[in-house]
Protein backbone atom coordinates (compact mmCIF):
# COMPACT_ATOMS: atom_id res chain seq x y z
CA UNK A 1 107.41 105.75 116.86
CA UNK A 2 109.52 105.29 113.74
CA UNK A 3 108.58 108.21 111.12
CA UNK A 4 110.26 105.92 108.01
CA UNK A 5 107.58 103.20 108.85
CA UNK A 6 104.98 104.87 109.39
CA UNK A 7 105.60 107.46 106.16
CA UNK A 8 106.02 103.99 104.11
CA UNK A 9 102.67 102.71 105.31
CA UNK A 10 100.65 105.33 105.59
CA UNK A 11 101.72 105.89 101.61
CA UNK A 12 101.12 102.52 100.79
CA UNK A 13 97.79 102.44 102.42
CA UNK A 14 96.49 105.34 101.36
CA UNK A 15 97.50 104.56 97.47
CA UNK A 16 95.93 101.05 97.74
CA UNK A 17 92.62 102.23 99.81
CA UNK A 18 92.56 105.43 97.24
CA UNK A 19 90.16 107.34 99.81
CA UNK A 20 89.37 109.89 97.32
CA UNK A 21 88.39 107.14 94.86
CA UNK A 22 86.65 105.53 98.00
CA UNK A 23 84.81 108.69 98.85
CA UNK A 24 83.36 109.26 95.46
CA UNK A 25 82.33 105.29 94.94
CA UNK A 26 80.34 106.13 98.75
CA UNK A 27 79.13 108.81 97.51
CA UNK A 28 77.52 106.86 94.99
CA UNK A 29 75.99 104.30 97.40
CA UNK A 30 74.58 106.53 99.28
CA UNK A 31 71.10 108.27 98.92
CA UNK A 32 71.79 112.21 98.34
CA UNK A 33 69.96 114.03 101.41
CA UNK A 34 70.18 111.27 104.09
CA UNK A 35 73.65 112.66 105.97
CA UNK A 36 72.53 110.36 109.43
CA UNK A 37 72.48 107.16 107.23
CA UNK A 38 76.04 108.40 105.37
CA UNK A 39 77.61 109.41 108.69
CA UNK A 40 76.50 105.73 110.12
CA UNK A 41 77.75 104.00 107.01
CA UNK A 42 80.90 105.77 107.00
CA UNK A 43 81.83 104.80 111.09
CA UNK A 44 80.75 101.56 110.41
CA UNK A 45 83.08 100.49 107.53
CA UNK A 46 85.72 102.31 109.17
CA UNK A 47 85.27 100.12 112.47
CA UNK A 48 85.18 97.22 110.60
CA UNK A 49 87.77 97.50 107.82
CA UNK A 50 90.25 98.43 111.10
CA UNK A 51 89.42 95.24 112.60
CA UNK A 52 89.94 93.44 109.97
CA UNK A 53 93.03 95.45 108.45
CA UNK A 54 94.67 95.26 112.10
CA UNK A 55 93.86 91.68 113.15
CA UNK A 56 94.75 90.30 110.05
CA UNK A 57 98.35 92.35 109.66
CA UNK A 58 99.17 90.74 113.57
CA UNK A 59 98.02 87.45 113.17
CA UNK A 60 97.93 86.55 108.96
CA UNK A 61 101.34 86.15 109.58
CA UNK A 62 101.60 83.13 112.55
CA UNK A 63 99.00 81.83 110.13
CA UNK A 64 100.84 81.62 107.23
CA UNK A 65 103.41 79.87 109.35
CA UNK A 66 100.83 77.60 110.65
CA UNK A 67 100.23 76.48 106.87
CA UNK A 68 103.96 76.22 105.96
CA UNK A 69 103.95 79.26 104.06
CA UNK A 70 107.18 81.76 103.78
CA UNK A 71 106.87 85.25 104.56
CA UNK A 72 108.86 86.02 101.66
CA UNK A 73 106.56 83.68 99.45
CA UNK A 74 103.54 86.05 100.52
CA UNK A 75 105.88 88.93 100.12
CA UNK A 76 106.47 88.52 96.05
CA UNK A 77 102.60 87.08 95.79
CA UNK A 78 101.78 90.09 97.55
CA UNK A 79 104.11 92.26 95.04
CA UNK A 80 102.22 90.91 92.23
CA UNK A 81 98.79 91.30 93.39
CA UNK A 82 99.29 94.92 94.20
CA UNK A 83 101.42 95.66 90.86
CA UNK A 84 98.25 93.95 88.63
CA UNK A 85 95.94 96.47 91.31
CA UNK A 86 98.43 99.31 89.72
CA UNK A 87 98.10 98.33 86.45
CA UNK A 88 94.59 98.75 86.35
CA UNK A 89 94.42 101.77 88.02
CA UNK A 90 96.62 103.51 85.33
CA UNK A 91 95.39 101.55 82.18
CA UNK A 92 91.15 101.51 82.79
CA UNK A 93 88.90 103.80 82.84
CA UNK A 94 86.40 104.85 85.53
CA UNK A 95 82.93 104.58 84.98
CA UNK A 96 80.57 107.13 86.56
CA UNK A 97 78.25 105.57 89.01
CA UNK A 98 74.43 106.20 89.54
CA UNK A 99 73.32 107.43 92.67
CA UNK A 100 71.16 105.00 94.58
CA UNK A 101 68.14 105.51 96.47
CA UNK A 102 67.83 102.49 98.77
CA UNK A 103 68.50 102.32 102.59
CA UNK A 104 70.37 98.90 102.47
CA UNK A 105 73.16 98.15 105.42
CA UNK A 106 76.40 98.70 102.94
CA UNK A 107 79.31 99.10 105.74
CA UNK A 108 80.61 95.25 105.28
CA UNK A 109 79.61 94.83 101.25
CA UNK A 110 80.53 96.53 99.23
CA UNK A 111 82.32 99.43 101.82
CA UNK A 112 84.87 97.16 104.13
CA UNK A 113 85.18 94.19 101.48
CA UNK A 114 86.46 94.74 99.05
CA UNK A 115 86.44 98.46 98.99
CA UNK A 116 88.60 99.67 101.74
CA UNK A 117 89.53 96.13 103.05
CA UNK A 118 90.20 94.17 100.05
CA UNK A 119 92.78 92.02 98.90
CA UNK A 120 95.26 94.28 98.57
CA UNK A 121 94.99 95.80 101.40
CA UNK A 122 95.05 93.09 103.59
CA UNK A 123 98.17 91.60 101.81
CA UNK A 124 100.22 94.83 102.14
CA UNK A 125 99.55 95.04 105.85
CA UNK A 126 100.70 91.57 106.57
CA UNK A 127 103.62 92.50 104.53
CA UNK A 128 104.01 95.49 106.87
CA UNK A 129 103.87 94.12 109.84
CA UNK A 130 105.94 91.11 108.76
CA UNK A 131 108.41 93.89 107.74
CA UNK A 132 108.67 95.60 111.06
CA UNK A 133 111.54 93.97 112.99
CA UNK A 134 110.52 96.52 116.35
CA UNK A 135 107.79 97.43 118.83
CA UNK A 136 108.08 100.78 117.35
CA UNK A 137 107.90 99.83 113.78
CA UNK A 138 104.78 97.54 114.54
CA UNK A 139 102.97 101.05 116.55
CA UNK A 140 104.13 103.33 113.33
CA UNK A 141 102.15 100.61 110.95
CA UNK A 142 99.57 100.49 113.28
CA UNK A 143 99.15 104.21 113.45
CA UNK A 144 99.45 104.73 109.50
CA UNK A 145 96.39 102.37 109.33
CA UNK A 146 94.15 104.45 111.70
CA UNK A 147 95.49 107.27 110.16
CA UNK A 148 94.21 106.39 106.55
CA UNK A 149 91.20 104.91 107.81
CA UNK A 150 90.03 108.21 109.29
CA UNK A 151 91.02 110.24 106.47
CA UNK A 152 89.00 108.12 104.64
CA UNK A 153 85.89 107.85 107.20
CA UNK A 154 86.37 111.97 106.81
CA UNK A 155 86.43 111.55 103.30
CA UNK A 156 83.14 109.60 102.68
CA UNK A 157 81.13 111.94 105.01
CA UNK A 158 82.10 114.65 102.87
CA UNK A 159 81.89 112.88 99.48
CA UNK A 160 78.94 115.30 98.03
CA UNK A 161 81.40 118.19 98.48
CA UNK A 162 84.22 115.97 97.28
CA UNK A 163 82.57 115.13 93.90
CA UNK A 164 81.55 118.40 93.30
CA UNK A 165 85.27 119.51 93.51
CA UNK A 166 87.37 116.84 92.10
CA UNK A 167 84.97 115.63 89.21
CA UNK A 168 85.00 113.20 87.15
CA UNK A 169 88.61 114.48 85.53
CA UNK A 170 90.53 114.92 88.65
CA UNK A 171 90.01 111.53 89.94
CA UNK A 172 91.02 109.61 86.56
CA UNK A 173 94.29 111.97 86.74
CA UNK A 174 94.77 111.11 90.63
CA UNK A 175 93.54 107.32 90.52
CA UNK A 176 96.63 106.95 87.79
CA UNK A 177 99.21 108.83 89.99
CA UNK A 178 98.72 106.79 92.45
CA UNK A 179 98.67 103.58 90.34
CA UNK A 180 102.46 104.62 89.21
CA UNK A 181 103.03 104.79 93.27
CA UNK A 182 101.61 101.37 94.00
CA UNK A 183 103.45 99.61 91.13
CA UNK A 184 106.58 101.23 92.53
CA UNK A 185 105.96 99.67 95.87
CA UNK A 186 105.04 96.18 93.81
CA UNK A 187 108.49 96.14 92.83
CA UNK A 188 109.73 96.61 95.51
CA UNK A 189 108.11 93.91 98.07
CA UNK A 190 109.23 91.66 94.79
CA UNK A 191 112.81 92.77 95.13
CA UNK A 192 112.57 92.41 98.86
CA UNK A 193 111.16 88.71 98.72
CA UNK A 194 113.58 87.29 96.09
CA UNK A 195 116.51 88.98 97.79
CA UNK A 196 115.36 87.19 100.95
CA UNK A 197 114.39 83.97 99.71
CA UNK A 198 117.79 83.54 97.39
CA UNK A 199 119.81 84.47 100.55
CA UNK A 200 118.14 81.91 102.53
CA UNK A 201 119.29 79.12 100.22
């Protein structure tokens, strides 16, 4: 498996996801002393977000081709979508959620889309994919997704700890860390896609 793919995913996922950030939005979903109803939440968002995470990183691709679409197009769309993501995660503020009460199904909305699986996710793993020229690049992407999406699953089902120890200060200094991360990699599928696209002319 290549380690320099999979290190470059698994960062890039796990800054866009934001598990922590994740875990303490579930934990606000959830209702406090039901663990059976968290626990089945949590596996189900996790199954579906990696469905839809890994089927749409193999195939958004011969799609986009389908529709006439460059990769490198996608790749500087892509770039900006995740750099505006970035810029709100260092420049707003979090507002503390309520705890709810009610027993509704919440794996697909709002857990999987657009929480875990959202936009920018989904645009960064085509990206990724798109990016890795090898069998072994495309298993190291592959395995950074399962990897993040467990951490978070592991996350969530411990998100009553989680809040108690991070608070409401720790994850407004981490969500902005990570924002100055995910800009970074903005910039950089940018670069990429211009570089690409100008040397194509």
């Amino acid at each position: 498996m290549d380690f320099a793919t999979f290190l470059t995913a698994f960062t890039g996922l796990f800054v866009i996801i934001d598990p922590i950030g994740a875990a303490l939005i579930f934990n606000s979903l959830v209702p406090a002393n039901d663990l059976r109803y968290s626990y089945t939440m949590a596996i189900k968002a996790t199954i579906i977000s990696a469905i839809l995470l890994v089927g749409f990183g193999l195939y958004g691709e011969p799609l986009l081709h389908y529709l006439g679409i460059n990769i490198n197009s996608v790749r500087i769309a892509g770039g900006l979508l995740l750099f505006y993501s970035a810029f709100g995660m260092i420049t707003q503020s979090t507002e503390a959620a309520t705890t709810h009460t009610q027993k509704t199904d919440i794996s697909v909305y709002p857990l999987s889309i657009p929480l875990i699986a959202g936009p920018g996710a989904l645009t960064l793993v085509i990206l990724l994919f798109a990016k890795a020229p090898t069998v072994a690049s495309d298993l190291a992407v592959f395995a950074a997704i399962i990897c993040v999406l467990v951490l978070n699953m592991v996350l969530m089902m411990l998100s009553k700890h989680l809040q108690r120890i991070i608070g409401h200060t720790g994850d407004e200094i981490l969500r902005r860390f990570l924002g100055v991360i995910l800009a970074a990699l903005a910039v950089q599928f940018v670069y990429d896609g211009i570089k690409n696209l100008s040397t194509n002319l």
